[in-house]
Structures are given as C-alpha cells and as structure tokens.
PDB file of N, CA and C in Angstrom:
ATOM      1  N   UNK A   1     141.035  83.779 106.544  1.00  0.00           N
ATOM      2  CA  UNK A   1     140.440  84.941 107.183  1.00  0.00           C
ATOM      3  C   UNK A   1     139.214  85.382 106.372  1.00  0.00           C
ATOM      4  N   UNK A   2     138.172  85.817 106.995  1.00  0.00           N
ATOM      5  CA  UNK A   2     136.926  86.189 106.088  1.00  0.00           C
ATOM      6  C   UNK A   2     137.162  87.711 105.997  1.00  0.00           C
ATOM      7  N   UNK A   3     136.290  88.074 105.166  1.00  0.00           N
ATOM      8  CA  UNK A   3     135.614  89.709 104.649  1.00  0.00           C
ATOM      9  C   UNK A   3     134.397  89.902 104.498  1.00  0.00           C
ATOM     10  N   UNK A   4     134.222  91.223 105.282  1.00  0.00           N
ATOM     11  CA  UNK A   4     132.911  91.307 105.020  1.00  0.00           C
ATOM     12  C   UNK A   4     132.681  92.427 103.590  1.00  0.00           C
ATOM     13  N   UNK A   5     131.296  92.182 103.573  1.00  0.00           N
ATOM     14  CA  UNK A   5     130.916  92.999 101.799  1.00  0.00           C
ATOM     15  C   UNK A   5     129.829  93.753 102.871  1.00  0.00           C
ATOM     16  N   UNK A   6     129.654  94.972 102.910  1.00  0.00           N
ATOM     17  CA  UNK A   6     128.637  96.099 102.432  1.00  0.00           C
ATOM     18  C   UNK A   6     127.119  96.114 101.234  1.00  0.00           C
ATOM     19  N   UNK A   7     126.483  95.906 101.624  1.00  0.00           N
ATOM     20  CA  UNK A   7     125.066  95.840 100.330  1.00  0.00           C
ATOM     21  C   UNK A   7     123.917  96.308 100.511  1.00  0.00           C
ATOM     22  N   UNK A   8     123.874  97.485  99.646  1.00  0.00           N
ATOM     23  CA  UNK A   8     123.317  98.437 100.050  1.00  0.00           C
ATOM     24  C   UNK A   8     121.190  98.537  99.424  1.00  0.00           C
ATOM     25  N   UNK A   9     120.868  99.943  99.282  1.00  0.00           N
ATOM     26  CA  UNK A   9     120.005  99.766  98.807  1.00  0.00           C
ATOM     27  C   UNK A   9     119.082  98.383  98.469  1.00  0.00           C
ATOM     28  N   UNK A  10     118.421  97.676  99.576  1.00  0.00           N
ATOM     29  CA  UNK A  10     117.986  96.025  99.352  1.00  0.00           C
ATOM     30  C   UNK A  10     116.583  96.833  99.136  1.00  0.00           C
ATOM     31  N   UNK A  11     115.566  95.985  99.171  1.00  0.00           N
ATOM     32  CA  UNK A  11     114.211  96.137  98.790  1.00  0.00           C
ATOM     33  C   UNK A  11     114.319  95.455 100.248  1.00  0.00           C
ATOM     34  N   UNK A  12     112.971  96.016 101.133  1.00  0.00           N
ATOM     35  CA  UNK A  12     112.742  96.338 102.431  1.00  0.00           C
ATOM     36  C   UNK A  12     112.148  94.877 102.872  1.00  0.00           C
ATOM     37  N   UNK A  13     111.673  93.827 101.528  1.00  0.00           N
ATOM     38  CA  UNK A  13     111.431  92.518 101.952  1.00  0.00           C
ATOM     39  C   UNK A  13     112.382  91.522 101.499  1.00  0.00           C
ATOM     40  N   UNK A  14     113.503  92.304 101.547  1.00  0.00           N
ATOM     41  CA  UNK A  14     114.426  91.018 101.068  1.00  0.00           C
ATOM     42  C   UNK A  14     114.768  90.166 102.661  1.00  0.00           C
ATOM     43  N   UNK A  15     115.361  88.910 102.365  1.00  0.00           N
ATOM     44  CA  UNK A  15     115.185  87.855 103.658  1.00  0.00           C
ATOM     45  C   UNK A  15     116.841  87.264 103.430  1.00  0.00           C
ATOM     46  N   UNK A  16     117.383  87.303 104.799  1.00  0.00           N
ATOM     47  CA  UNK A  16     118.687  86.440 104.493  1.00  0.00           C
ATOM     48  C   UNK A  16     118.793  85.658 104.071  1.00  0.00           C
ATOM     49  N   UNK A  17     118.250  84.501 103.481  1.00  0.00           N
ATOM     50  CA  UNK A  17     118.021  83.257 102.872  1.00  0.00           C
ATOM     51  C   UNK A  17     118.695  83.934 101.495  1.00  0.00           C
ATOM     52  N   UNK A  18     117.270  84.901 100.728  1.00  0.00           N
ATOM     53  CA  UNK A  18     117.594  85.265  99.492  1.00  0.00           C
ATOM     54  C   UNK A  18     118.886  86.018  98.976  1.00  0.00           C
ATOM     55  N   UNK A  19     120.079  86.678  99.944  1.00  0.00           N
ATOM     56  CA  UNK A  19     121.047  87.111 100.212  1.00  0.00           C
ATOM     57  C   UNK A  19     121.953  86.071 100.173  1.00  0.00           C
ATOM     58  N   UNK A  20     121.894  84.934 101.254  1.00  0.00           N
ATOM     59  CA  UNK A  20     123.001  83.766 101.196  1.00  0.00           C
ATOM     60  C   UNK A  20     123.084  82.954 100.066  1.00  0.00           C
ATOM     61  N   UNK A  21     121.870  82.948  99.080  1.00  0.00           N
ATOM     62  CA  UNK A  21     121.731  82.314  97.868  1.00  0.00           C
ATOM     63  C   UNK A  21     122.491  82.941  96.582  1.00  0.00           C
ATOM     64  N   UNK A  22     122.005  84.769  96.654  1.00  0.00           N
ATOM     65  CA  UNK A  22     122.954  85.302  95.565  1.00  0.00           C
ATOM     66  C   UNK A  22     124.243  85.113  95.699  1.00  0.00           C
ATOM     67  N   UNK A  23     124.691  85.424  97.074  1.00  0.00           N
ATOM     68  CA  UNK A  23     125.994  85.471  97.068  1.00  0.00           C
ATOM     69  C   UNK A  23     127.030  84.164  97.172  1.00  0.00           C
ATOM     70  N   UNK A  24     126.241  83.367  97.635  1.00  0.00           N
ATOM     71  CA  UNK A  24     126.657  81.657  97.391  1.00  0.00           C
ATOM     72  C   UNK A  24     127.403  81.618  95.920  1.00  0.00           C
ATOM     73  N   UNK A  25     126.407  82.137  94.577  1.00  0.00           N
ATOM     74  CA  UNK A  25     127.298  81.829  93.774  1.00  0.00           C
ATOM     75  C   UNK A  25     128.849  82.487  93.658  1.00  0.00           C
ATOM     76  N   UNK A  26     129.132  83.269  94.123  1.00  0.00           N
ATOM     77  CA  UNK A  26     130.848  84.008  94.177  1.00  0.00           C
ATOM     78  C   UNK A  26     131.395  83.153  95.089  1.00  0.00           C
ATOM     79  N   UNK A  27     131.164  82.184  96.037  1.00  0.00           N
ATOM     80  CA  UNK A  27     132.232  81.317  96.892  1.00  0.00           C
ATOM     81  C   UNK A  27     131.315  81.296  98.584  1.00  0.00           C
ATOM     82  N   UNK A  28     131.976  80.618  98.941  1.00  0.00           N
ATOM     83  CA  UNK A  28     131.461  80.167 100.125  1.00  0.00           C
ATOM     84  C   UNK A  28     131.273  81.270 101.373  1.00  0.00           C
ATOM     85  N   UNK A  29     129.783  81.298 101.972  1.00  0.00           N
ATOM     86  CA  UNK A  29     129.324  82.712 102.642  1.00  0.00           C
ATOM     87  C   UNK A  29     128.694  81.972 103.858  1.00  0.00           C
ATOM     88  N   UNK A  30     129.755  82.927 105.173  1.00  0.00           N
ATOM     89  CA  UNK A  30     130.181  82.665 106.088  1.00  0.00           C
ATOM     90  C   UNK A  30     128.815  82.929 107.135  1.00  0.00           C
ATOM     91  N   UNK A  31     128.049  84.559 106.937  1.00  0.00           N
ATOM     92  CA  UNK A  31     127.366  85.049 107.462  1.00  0.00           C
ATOM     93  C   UNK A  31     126.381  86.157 106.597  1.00  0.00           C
ATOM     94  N   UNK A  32     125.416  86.252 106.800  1.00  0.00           N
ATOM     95  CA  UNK A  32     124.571  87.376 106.182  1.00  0.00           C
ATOM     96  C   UNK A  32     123.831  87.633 107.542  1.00  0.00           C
ATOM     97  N   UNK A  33     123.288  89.309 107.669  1.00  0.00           N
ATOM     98  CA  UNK A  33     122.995  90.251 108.640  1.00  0.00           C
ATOM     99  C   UNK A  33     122.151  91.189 107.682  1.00  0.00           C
ATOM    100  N   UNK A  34     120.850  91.154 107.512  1.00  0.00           N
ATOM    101  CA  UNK A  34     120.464  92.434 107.542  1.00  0.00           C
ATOM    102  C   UNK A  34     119.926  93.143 108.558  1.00  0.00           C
ATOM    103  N   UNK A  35     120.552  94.443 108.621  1.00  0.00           N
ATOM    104  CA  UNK A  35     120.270  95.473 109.630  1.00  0.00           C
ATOM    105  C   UNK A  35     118.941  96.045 109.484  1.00  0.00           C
ATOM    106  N   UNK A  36     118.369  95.840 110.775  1.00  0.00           N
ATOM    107  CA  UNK A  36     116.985  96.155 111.213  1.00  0.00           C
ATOM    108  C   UNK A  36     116.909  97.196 111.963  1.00  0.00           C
ATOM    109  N   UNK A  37     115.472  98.240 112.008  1.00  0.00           N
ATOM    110  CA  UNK A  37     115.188  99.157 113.055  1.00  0.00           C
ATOM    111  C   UNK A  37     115.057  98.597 114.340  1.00  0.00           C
ATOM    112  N   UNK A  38     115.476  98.752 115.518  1.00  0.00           N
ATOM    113  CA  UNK A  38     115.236  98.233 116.807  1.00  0.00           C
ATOM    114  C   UNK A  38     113.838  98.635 117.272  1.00  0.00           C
ATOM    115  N   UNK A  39     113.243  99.685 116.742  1.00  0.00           N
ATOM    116  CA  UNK A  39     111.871  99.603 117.225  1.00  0.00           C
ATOM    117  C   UNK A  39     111.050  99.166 116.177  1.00  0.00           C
ATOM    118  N   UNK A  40     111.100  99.365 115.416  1.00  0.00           N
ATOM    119  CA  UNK A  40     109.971  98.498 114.524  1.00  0.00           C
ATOM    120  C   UNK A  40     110.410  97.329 113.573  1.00  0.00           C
ATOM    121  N   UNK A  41     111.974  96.640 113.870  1.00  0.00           N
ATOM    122  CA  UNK A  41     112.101  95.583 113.486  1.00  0.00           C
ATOM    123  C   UNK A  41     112.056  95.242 112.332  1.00  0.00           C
ATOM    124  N   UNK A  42     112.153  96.274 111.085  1.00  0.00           N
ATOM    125  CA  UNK A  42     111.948  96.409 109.807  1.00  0.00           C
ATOM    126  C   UNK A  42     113.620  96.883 109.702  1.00  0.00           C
ATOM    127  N   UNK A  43     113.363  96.368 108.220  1.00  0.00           N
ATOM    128  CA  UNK A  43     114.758  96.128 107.536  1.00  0.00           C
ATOM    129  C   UNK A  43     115.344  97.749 107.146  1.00  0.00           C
ATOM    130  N   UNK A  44     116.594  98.156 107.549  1.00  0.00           N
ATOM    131  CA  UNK A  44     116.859  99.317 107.558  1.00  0.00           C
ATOM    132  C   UNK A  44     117.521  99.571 106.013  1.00  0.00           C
ATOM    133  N   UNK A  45     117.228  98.226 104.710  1.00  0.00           N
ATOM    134  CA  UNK A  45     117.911  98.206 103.184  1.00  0.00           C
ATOM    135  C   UNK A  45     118.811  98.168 103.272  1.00  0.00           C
ATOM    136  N   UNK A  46     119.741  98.065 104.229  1.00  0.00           N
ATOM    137  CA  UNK A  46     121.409  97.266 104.064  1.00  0.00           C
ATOM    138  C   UNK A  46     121.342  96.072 104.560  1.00  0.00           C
ATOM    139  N   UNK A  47     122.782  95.386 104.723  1.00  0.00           N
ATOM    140  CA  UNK A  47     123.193  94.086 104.801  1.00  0.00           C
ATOM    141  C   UNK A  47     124.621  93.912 104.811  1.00  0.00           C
ATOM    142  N   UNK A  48     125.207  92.916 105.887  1.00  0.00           N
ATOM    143  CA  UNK A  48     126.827  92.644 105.711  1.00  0.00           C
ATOM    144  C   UNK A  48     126.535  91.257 104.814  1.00  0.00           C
ATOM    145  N   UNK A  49     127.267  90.878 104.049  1.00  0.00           N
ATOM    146  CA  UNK A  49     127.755  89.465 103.881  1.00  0.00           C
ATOM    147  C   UNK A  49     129.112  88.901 104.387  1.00  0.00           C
ATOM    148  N   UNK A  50     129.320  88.034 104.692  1.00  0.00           N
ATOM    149  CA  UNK A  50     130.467  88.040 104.922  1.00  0.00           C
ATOM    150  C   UNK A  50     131.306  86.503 104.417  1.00  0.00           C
ATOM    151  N   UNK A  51     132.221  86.823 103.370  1.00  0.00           N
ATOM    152  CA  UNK A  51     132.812  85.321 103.048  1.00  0.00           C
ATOM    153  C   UNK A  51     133.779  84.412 103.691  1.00  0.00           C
ATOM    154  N   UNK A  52     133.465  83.030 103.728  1.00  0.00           N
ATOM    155  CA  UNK A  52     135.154  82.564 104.327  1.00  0.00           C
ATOM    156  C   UNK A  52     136.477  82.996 104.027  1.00  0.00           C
ATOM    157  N   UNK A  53     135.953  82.793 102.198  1.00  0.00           N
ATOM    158  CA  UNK A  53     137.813  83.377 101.884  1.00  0.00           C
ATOM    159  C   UNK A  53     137.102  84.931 101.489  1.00  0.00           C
ATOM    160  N   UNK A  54     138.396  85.649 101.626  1.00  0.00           N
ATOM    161  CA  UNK A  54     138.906  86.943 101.324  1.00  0.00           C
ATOM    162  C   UNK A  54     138.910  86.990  99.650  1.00  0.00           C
ATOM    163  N   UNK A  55     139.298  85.569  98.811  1.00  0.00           N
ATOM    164  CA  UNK A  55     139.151  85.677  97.699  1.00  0.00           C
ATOM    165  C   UNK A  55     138.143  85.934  96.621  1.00  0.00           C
ATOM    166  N   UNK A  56     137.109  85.044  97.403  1.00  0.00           N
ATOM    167  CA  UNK A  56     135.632  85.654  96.895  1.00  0.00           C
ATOM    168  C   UNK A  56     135.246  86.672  96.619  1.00  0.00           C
ATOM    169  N   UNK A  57     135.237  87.575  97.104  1.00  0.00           N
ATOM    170  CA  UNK A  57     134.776  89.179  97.669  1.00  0.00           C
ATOM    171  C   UNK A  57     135.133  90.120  96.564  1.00  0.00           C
ATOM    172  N   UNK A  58     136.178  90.012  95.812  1.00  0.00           N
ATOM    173  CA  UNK A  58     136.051  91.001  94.689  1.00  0.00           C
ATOM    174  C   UNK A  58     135.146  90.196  93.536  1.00  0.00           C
ATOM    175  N   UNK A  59     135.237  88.926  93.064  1.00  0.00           N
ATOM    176  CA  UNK A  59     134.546  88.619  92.207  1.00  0.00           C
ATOM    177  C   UNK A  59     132.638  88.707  92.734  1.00  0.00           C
ATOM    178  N   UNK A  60     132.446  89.064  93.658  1.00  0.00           N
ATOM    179  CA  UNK A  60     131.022  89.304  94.618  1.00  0.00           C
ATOM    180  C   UNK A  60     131.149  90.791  93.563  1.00  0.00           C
ATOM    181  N   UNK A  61     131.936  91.667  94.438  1.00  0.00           N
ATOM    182  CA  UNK A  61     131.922  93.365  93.739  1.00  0.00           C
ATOM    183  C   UNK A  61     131.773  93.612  92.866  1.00  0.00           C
ATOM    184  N   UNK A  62     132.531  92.294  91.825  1.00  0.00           N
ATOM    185  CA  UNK A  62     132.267  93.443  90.707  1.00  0.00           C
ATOM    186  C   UNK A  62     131.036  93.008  89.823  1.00  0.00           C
ATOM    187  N   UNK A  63     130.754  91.576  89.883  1.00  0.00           N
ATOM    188  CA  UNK A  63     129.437  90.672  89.574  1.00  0.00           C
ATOM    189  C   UNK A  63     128.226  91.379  89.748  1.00  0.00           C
ATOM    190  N   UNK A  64     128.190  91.448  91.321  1.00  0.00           N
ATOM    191  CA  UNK A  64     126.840  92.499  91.903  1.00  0.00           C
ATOM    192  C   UNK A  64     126.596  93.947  91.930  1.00  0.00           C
ATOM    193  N   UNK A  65     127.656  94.691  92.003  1.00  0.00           N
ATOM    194  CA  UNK A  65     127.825  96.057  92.543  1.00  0.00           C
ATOM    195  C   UNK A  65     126.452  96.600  91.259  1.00  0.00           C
ATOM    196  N   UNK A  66     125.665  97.206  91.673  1.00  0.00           N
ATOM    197  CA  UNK A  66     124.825  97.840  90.458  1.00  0.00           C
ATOM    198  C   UNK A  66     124.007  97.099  89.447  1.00  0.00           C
ATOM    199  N   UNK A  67     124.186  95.986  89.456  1.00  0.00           N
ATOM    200  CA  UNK A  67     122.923  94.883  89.098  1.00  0.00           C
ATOM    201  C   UNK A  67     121.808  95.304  89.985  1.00  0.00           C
ATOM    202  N   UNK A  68     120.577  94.827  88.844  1.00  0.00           N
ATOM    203  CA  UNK A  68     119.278  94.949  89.640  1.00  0.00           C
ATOM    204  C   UNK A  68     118.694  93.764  90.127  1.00  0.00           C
ATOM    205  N   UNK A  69     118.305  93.552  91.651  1.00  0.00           N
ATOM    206  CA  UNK A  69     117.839  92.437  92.586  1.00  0.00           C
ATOM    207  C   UNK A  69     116.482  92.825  93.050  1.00  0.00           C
ATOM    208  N   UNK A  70     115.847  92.256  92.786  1.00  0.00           N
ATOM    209  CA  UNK A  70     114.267  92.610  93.042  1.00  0.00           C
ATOM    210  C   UNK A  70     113.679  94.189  92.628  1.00  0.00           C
ATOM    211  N   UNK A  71     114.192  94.690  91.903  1.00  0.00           N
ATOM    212  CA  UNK A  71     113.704  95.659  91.632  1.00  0.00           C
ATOM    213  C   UNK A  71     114.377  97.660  91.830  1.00  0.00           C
ATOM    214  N   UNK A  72     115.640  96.599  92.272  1.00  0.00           N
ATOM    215  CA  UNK A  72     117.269  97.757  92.987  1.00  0.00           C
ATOM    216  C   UNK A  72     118.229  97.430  92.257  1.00  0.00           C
ATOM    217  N   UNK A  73     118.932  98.249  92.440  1.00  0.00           N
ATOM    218  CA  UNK A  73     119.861  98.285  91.749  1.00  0.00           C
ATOM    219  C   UNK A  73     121.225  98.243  92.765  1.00  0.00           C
ATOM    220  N   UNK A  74     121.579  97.066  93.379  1.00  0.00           N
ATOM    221  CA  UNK A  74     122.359  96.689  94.118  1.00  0.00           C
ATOM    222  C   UNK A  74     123.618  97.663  94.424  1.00  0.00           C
ATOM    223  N   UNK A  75     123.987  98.034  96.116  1.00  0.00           N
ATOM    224  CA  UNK A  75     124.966  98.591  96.302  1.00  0.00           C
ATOM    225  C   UNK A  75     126.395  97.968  96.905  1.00  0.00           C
ATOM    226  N   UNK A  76     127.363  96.938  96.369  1.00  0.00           N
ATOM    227  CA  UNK A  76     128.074  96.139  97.231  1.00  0.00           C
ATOM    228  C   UNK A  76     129.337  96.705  96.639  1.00  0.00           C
ATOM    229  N   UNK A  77     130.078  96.699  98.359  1.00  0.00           N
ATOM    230  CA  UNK A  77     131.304  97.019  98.723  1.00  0.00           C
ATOM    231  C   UNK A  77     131.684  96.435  99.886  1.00  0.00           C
ATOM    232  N   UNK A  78     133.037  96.512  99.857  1.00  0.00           N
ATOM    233  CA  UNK A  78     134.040  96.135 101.071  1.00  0.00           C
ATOM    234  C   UNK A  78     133.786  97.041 102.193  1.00  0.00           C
ATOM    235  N   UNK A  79     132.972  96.010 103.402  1.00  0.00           N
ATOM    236  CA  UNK A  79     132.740  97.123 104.458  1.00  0.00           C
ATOM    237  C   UNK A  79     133.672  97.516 105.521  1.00  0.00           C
ATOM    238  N   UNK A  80     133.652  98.824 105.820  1.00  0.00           N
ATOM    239  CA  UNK A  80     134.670  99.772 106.302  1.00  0.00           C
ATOM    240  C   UNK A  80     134.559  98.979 107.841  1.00  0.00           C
ATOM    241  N   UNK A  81     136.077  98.937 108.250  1.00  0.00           N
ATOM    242  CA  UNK A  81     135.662  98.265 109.850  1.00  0.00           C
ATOM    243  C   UNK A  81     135.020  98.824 110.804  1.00  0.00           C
ATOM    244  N   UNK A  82     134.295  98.077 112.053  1.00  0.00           N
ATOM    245  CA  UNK A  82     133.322  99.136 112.707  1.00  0.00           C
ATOM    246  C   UNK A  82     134.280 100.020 113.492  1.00  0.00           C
ATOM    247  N   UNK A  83     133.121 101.003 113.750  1.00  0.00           N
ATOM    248  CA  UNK A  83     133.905 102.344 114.651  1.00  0.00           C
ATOM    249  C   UNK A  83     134.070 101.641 115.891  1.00  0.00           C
ATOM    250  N   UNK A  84     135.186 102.116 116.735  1.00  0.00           N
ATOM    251  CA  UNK A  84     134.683 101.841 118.410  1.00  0.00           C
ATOM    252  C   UNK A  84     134.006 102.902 118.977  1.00  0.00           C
ATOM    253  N   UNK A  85     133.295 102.009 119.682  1.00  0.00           N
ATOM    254  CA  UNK A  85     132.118 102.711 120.253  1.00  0.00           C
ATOM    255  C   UNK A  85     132.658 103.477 121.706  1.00  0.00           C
ATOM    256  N   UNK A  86     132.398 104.434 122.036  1.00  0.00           N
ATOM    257  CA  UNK A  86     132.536 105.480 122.974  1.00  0.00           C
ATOM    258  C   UNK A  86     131.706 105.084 124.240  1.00  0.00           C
ATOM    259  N   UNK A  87     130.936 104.032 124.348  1.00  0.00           N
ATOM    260  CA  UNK A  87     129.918 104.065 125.322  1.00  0.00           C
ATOM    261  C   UNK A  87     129.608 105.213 125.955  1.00  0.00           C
ATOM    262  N   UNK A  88     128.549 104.407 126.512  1.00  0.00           N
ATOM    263  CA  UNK A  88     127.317 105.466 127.218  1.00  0.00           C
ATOM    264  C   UNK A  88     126.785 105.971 126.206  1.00  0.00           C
ATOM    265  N   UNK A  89     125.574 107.238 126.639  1.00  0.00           N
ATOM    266  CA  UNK A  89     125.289 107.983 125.831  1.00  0.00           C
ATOM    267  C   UNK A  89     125.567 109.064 125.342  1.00  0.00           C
ATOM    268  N   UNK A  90     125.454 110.002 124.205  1.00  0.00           N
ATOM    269  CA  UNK A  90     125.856 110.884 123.466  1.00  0.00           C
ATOM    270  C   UNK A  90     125.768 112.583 124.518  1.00  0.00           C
ATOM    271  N   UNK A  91     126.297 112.969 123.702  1.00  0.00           N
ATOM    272  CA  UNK A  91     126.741 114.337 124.754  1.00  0.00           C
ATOM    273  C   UNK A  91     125.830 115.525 125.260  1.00  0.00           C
ATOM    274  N   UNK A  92     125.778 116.064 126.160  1.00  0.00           N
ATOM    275  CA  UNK A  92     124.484 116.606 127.327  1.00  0.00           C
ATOM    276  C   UNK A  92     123.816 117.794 126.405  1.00  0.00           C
ATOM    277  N   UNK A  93     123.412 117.622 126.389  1.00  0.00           N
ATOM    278  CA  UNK A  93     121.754 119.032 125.746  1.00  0.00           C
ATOM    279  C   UNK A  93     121.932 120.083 127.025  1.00  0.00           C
ATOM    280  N   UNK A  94     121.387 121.072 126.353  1.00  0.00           N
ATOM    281  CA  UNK A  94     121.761 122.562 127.298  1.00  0.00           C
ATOM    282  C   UNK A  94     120.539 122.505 128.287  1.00  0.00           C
ATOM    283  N   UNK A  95     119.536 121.613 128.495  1.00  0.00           N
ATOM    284  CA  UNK A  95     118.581 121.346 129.101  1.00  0.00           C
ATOM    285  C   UNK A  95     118.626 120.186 130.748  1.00  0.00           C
ATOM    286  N   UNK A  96     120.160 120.041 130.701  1.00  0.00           N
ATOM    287  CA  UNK A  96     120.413 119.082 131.587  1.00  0.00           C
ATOM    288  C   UNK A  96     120.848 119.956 133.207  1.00  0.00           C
ATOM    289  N   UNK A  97     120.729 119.597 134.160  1.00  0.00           N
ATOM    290  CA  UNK A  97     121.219 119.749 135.207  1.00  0.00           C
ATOM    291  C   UNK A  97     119.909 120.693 135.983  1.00  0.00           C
ATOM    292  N   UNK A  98     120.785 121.535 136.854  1.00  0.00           N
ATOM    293  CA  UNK A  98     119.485 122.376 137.736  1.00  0.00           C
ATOM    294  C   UNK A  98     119.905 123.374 137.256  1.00  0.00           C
ATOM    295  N   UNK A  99     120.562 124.264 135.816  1.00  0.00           N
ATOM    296  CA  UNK A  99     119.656 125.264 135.562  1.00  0.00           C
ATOM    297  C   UNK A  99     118.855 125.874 134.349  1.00  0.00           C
ATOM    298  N   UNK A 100     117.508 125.905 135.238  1.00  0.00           N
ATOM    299  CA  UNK A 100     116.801 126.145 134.519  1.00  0.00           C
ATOM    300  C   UNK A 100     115.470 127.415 135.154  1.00  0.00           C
ATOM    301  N   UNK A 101     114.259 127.109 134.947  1.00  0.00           N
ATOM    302  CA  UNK A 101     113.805 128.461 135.837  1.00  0.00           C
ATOM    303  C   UNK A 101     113.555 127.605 136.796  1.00  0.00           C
ATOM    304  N   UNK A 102     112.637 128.903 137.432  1.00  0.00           N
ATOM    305  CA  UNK A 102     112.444 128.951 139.206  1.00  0.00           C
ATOM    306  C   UNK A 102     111.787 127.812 139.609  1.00  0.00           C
ATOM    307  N   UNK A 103     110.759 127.279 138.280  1.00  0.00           N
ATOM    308  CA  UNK A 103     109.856 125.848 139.507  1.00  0.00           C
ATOM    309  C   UNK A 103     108.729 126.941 140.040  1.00  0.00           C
ATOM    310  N   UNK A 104     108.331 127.736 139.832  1.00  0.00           N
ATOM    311  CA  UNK A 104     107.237 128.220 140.376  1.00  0.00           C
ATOM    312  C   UNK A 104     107.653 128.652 141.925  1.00  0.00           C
ATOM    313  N   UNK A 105     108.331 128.504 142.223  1.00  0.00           N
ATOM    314  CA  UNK A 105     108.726 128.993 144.051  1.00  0.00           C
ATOM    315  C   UNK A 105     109.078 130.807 144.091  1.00  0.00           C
ATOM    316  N   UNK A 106     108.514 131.087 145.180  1.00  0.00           N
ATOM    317  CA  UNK A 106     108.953 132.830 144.824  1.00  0.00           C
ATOM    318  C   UNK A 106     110.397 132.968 145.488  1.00  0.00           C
ATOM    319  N   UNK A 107     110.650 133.771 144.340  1.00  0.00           N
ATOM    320  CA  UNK A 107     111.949 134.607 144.884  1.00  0.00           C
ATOM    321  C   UNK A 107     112.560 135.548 146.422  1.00  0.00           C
ATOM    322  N   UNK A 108     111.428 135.597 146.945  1.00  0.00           N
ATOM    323  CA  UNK A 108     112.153 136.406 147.905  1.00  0.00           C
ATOM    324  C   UNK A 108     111.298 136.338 149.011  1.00  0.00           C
TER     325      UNK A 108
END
C-alpha cells in the first residue's frame, strides 16, 4: 500500500523531476504532484510525494523535514487524507435571488 508525504514551503521553481530525485533516495516514489494555481499555472510551494511502500515515508520525515532545498527550509509530513468534497458551489451571498431594489421601475 503507498503513502503519501505532504512538502511544504518548495521554492516556486522547483520541478517534479527535482522532487522524484530527492526523495528517490528514502525508497521507491510512486508519484510526485506539485500543486499549481489554476489560473496562472504557477506553483502554489507545496507538493504530495507519494511512496510504494509505507516503509519509506518515515525515514523521508525525518531525513527531510526542515533541511534546506534550494534555498527553504523543507516542510514534510504525512498528508492528512483528502476532505470529501460537498459539490457544487459554496453557500449563497445575501446578494442572490430577486431581492433587491426596485430596477428603476416606479412604484405606484
């Protein structure tokens, strides 16, 4: 079964390549993800890794956690499982529906 690791604070040009390489040395790495802005496609300074074995993953933590990688001082942990998501979108603003003023139409 794999695990994923949490890694935080990256430097904004780090590249998955350079991620699958550090963490290569703690044991065999399944997946790397760094999380990007959807509109401007820039690196949001985190990252999952994720190992084949489960065994790897603490010797990753305690190796990396707070070492400096390009110029950071590395944040890695065991990442928390994702939330489920609620779909749709988030909940109505007091600005929604028909009331609001008149629209310019006269009253009477």
């Amino acid at each position: 079964m794999s695990k994923k690791l949490y890694v935080g604070n990256l430097a904004y040009g780090i590249t998955e390549a350079q991620l699958q390489e550090l963490f290569a040395e703690y044991g065999s790495v399944a997946s790397v993800k760094i999380i990007t802005d959807r509109e401007t496609n820039r690196s949001k300074g985190f990252a999952f890794v994720e190992f084949a074995d489960d065994g790897d993953v603490e010797g990753a933590i305690s190796a990396l956690d707070g070492t400096d990688f390009q110029g950071r001082a590395l944040r890695v942990a065991e990442a928390r499982p994702q939330q489920q998501s609620r779909g749709g979108r988030g909940g109505g603003g007091r600005f929604r529906g028909g009331s609001g003023g008149g629209g310019g139409r006269g009253r009477y």
